[in-house]
PDB file of N, CA and C in Angstrom:
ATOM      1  N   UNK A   1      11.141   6.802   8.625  1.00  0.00           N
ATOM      2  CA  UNK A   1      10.530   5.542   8.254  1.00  0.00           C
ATOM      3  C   UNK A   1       9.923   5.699   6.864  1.00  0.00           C
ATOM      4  N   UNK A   2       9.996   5.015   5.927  1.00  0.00           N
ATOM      5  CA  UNK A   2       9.710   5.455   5.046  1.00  0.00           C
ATOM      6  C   UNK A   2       8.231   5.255   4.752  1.00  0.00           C
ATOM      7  N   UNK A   3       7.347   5.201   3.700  1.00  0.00           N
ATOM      8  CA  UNK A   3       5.795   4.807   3.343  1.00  0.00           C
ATOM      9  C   UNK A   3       6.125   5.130   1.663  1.00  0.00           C
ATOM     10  N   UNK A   4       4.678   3.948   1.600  1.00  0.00           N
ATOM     11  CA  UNK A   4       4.475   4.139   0.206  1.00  0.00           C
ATOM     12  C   UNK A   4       2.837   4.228   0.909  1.00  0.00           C
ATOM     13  N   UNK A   5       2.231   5.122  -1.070  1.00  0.00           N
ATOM     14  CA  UNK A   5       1.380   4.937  -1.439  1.00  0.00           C
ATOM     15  C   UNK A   5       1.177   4.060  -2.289  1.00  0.00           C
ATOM     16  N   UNK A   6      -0.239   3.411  -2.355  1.00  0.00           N
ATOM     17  CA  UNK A   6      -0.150   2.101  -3.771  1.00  0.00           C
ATOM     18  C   UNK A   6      -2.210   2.220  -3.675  1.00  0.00           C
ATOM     19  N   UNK A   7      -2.253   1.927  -5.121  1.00  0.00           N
ATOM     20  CA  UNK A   7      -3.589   2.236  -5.842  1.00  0.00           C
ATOM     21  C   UNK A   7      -3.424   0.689  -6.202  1.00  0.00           C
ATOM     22  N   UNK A   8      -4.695  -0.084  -6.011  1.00  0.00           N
ATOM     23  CA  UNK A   8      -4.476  -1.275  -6.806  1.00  0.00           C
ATOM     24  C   UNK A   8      -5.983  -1.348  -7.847  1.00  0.00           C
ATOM     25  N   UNK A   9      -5.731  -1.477  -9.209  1.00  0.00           N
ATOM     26  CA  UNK A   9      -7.363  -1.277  -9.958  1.00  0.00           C
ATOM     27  C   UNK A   9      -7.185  -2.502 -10.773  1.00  0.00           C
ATOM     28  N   UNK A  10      -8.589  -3.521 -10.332  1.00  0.00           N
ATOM     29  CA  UNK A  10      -8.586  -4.860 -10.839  1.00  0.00           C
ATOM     30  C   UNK A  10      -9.355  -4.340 -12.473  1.00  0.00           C
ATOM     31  N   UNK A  11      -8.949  -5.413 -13.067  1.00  0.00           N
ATOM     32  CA  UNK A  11     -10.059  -5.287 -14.295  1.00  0.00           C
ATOM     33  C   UNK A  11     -10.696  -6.315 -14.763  1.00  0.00           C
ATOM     34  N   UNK A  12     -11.920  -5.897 -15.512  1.00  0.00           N
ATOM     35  CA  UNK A  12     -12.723  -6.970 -15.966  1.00  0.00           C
ATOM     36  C   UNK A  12     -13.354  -7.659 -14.483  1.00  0.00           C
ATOM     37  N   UNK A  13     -13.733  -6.583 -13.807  1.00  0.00           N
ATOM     38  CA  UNK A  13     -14.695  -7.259 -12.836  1.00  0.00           C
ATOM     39  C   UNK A  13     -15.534  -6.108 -12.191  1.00  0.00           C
ATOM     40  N   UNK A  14     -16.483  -6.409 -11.534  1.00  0.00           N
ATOM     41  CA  UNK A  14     -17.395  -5.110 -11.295  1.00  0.00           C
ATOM     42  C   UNK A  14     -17.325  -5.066  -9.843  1.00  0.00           C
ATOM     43  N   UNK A  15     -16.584  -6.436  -9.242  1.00  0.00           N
ATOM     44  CA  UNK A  15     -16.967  -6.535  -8.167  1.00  0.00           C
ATOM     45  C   UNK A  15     -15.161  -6.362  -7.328  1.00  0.00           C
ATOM     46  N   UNK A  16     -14.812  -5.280  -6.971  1.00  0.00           N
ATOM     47  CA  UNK A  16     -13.544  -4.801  -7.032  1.00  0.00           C
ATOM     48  C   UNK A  16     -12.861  -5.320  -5.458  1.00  0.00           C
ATOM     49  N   UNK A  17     -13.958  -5.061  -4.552  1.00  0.00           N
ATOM     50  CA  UNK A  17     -13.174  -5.576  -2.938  1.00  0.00           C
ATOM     51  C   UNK A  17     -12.964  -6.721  -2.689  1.00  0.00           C
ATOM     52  N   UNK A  18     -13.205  -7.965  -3.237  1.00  0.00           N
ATOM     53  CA  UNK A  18     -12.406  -9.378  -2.732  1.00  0.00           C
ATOM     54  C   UNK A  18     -10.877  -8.920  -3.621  1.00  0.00           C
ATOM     55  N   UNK A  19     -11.065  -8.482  -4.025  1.00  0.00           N
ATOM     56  CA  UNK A  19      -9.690  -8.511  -5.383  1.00  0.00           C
ATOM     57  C   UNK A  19      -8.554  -7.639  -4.231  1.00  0.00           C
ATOM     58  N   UNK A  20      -8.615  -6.170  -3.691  1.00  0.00           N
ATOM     59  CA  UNK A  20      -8.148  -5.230  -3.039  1.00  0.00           C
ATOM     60  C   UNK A  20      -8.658  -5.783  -1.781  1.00  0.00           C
ATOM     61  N   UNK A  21      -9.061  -6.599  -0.842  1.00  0.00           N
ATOM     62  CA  UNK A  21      -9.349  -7.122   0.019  1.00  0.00           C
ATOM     63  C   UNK A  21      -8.082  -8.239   0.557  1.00  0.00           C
ATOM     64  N   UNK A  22      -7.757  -9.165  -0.624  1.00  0.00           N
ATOM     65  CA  UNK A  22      -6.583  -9.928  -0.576  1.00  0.00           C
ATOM     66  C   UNK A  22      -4.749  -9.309  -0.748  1.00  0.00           C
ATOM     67  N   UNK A  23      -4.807  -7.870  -1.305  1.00  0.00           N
ATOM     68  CA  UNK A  23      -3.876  -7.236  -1.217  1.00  0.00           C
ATOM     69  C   UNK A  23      -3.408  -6.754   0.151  1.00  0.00           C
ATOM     70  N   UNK A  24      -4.781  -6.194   0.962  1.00  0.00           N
ATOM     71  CA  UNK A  24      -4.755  -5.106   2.154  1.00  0.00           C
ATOM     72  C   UNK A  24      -4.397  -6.548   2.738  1.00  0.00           C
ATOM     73  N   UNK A  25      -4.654  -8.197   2.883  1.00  0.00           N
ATOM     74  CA  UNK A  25      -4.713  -9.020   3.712  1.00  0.00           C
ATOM     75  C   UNK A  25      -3.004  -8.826   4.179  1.00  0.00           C
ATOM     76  N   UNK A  26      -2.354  -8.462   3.181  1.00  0.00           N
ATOM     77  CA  UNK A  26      -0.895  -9.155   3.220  1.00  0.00           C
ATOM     78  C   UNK A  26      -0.577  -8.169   4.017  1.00  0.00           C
ATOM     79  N   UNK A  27      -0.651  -6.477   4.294  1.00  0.00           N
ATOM     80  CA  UNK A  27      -0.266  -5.719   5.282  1.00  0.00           C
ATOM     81  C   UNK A  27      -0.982  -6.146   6.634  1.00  0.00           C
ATOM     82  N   UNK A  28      -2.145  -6.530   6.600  1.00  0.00           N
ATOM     83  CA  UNK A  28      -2.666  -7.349   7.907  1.00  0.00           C
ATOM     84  C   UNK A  28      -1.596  -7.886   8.686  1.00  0.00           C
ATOM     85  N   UNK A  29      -1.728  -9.495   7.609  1.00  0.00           N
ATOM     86  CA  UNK A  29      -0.553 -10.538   8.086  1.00  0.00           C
ATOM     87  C   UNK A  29       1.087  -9.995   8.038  1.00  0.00           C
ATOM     88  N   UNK A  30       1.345  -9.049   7.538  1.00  0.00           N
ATOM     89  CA  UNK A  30       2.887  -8.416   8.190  1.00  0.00           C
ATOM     90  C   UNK A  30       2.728  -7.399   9.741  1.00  0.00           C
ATOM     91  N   UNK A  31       1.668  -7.117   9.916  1.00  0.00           N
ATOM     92  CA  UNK A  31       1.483  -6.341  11.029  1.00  0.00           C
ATOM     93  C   UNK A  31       1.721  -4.479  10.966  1.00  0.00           C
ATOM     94  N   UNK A  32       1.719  -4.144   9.438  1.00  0.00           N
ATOM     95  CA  UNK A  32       2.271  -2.798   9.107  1.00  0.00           C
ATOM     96  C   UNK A  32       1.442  -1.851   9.354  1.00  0.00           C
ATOM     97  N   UNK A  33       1.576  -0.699   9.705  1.00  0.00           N
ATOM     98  CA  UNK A  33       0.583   0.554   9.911  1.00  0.00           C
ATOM     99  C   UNK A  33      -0.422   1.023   8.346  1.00  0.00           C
ATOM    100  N   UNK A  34      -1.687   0.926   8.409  1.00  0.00           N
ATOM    101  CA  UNK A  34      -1.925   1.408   7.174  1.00  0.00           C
ATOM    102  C   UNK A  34      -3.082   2.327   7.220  1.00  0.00           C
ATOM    103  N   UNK A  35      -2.993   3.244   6.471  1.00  0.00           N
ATOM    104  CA  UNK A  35      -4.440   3.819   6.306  1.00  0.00           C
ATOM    105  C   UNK A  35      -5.254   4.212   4.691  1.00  0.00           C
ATOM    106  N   UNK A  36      -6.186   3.778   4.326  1.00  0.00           N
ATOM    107  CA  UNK A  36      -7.121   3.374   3.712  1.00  0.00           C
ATOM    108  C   UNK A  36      -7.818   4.575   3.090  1.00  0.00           C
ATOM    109  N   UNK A  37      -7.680   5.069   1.911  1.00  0.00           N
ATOM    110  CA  UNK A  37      -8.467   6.374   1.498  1.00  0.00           C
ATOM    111  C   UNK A  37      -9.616   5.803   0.178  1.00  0.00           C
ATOM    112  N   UNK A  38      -9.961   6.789  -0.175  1.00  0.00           N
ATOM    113  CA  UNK A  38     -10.566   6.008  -1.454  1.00  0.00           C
ATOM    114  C   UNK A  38     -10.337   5.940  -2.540  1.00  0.00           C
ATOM    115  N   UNK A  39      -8.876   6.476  -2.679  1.00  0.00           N
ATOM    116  CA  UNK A  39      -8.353   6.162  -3.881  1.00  0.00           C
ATOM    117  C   UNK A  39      -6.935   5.949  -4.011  1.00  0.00           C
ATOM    118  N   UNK A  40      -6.300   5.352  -2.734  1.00  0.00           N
ATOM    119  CA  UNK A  40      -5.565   4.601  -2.526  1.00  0.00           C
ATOM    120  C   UNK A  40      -5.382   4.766  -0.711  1.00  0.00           C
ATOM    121  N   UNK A  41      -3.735   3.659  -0.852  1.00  0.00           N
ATOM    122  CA  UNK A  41      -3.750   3.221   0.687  1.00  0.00           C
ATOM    123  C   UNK A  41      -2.225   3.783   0.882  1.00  0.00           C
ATOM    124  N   UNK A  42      -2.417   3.881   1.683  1.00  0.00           N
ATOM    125  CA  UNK A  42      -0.814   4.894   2.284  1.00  0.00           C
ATOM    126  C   UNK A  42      -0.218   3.306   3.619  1.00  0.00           C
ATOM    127  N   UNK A  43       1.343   2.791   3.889  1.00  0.00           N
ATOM    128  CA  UNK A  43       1.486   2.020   4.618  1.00  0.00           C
ATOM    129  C   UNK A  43       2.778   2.586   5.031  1.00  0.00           C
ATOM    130  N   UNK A  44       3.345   1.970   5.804  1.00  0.00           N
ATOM    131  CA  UNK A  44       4.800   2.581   6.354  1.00  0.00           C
ATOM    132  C   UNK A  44       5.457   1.264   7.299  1.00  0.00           C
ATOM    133  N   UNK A  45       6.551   0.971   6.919  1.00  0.00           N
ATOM    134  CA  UNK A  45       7.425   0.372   7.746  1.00  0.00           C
ATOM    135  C   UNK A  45       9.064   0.138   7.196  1.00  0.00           C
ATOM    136  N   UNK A  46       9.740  -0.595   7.161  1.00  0.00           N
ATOM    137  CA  UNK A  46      11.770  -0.147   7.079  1.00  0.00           C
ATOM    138  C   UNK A  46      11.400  -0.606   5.587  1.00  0.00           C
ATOM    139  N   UNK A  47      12.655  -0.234   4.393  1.00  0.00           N
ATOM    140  CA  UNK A  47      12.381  -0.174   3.275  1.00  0.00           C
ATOM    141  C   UNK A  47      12.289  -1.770   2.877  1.00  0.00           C
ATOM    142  N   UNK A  48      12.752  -2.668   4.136  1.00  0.00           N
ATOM    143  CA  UNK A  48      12.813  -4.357   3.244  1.00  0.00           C
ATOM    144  C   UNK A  48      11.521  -4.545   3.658  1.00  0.00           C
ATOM    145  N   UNK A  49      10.748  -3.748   4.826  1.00  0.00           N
ATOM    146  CA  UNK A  49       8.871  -4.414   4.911  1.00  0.00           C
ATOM    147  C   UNK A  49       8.043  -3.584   3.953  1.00  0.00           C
ATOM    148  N   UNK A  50       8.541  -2.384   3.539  1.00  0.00           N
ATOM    149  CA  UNK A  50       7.818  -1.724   2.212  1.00  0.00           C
ATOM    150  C   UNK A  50       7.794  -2.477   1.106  1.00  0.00           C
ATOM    151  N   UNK A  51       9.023  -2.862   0.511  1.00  0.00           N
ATOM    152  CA  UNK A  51       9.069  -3.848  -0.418  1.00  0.00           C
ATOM    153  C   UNK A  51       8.980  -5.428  -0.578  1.00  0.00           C
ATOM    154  N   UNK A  52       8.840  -5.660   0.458  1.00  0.00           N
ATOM    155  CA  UNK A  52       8.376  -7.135   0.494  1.00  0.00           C
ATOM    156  C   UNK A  52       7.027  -7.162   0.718  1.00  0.00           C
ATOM    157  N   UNK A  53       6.017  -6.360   1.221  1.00  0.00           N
ATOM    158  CA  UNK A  53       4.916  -6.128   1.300  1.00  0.00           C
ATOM    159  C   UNK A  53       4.266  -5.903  -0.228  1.00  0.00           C
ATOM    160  N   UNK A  54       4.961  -4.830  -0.776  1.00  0.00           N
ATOM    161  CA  UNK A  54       4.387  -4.782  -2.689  1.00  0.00           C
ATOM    162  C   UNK A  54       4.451  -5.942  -3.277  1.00  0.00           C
ATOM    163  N   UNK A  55       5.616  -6.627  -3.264  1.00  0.00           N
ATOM    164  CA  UNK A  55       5.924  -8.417  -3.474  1.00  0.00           C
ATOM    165  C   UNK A  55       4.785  -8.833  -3.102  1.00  0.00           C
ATOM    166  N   UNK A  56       4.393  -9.293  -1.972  1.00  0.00           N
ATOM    167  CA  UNK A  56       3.639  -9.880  -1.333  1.00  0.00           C
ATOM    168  C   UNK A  56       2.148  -9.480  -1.864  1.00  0.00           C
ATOM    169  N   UNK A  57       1.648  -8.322  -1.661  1.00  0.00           N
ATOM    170  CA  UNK A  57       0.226  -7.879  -2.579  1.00  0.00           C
ATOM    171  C   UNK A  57       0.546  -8.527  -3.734  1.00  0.00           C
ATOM    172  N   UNK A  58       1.194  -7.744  -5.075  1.00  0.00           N
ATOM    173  CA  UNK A  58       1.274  -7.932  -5.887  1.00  0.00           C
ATOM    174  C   UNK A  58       0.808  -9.310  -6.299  1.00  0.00           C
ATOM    175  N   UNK A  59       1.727 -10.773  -5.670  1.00  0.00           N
ATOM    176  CA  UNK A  59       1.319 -12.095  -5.856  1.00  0.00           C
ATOM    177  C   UNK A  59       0.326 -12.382  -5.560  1.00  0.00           C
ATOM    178  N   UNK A  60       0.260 -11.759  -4.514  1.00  0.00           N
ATOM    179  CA  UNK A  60      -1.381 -12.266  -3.884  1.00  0.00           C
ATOM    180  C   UNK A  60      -2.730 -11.933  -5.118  1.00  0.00           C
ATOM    181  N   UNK A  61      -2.831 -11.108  -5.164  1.00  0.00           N
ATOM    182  CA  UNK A  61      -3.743 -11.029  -6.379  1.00  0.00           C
ATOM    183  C   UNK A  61      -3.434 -11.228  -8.090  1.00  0.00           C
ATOM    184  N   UNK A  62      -2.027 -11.463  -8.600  1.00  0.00           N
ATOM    185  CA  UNK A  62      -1.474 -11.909  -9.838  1.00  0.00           C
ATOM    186  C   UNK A  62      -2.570 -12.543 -10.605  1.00  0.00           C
ATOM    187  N   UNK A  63      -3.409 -13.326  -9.999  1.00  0.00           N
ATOM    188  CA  UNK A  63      -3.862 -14.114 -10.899  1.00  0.00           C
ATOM    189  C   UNK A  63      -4.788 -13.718 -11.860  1.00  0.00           C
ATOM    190  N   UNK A  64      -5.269 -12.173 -11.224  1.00  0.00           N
ATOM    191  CA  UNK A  64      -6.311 -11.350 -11.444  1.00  0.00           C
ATOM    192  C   UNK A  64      -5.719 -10.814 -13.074  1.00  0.00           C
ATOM    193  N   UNK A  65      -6.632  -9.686 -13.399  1.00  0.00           N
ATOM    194  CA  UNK A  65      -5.892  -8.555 -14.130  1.00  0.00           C
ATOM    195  C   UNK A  65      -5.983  -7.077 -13.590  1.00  0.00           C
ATOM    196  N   UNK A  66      -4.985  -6.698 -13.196  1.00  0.00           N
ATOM    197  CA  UNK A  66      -4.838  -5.847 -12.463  1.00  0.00           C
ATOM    198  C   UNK A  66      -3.804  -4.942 -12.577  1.00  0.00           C
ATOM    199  N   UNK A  67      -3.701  -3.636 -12.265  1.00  0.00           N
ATOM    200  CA  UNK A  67      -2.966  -2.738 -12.046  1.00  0.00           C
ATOM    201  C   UNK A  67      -2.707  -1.988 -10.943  1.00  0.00           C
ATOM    202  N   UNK A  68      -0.885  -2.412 -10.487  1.00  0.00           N
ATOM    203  CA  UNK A  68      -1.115  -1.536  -9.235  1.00  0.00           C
ATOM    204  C   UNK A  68       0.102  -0.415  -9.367  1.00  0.00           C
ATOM    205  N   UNK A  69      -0.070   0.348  -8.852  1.00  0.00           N
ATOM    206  CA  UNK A  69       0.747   1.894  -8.456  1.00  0.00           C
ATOM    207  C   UNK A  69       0.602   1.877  -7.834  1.00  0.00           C
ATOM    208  N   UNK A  70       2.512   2.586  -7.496  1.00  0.00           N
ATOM    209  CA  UNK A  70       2.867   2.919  -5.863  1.00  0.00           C
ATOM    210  C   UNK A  70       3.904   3.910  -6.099  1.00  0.00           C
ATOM    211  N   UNK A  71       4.012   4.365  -5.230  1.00  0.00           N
ATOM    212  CA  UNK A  71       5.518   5.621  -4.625  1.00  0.00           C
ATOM    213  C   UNK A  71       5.678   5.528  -3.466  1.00  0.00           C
ATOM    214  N   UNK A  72       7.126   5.099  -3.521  1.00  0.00           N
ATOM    215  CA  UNK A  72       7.424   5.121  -2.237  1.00  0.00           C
ATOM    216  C   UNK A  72       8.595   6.634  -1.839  1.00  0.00           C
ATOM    217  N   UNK A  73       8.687   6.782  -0.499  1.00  0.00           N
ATOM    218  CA  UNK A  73       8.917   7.841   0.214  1.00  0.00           C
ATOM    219  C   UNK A  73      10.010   7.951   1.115  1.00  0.00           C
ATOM    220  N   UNK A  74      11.139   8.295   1.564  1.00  0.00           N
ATOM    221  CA  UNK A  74      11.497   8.919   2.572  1.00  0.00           C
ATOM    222  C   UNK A  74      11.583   9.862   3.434  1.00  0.00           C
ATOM    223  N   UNK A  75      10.709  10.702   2.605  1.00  0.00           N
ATOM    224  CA  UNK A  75      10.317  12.015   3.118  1.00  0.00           C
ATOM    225  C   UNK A  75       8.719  12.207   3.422  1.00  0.00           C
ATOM    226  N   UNK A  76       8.033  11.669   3.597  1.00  0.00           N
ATOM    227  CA  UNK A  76       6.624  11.769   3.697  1.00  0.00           C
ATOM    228  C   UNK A  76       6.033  11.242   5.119  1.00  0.00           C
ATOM    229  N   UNK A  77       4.574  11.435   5.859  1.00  0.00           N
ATOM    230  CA  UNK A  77       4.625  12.889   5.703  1.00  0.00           C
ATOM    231  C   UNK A  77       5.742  13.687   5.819  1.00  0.00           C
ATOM    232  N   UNK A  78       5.613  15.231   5.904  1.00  0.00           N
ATOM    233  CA  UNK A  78       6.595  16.287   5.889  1.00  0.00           C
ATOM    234  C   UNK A  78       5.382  16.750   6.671  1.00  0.00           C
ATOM    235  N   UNK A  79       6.544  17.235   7.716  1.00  0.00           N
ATOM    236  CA  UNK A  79       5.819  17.918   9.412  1.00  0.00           C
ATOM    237  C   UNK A  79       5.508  19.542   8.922  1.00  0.00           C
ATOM    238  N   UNK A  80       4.448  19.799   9.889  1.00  0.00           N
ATOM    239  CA  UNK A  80       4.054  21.430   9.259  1.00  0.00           C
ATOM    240  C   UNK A  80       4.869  22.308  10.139  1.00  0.00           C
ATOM    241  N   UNK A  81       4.943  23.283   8.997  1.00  0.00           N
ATOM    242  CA  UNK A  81       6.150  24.474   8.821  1.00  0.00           C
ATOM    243  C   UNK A  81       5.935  24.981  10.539  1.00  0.00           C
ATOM    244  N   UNK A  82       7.243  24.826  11.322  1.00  0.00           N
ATOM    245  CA  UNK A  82       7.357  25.514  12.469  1.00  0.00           C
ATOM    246  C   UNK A  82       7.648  23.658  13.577  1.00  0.00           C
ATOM    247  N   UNK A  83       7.283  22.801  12.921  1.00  0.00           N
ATOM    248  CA  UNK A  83       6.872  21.733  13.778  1.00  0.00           C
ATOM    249  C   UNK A  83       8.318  20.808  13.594  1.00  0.00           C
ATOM    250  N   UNK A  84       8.755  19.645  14.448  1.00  0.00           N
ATOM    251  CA  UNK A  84       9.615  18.798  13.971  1.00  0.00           C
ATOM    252  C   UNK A  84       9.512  17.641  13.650  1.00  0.00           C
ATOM    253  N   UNK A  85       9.656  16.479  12.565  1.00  0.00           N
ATOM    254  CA  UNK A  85       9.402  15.591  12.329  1.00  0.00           C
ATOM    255  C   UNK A  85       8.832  14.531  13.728  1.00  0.00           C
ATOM    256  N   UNK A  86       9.240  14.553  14.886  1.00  0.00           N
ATOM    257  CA  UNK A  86       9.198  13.721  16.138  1.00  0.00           C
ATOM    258  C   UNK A  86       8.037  13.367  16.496  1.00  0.00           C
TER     259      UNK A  86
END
């Protein structure tokens, strides 16, 4: 299954979580697995809900000024040495 990571950094505002608040909304409303670090968000689902999900953030906050980064994955996680992906 694949995952991305994605960093989203608004600018010209001090007040940063309504901005990254309306991004995380759109993995909400798709129903995708996500988890939340503090310096970015890791999500996972088939590569057309990975990328329609970045679509989807992305617009959602456009209006802003903003910068977002992501990588996405087919290999991630990677299971520890001795273990099997399952």
């Amino acid at each position: 299954m694949p995952s991305c990571q994605f960093s989203l950094y608004p600018l010209g505002t001090g007040d940063l979580s309504p901005i990254i608040d309306k991004a995380l909304e759109q993995l909400k409303d798709m129903g995708l697995q996500y988890e939340m670090g503090n310096m970015s968000t890791v999500f996972y689902g088939s590569s057309e809900e990975v990328f329609t999900a970045l679509k989807r953030m992305y617009e959602a906050v456009s209006m802003h000024p903003v910068v977002m980064n992501f990588t996405v994955s087919n290999a991630c996680p990677v299971a520890p040495k001795g273990k099997d992906k399952s």
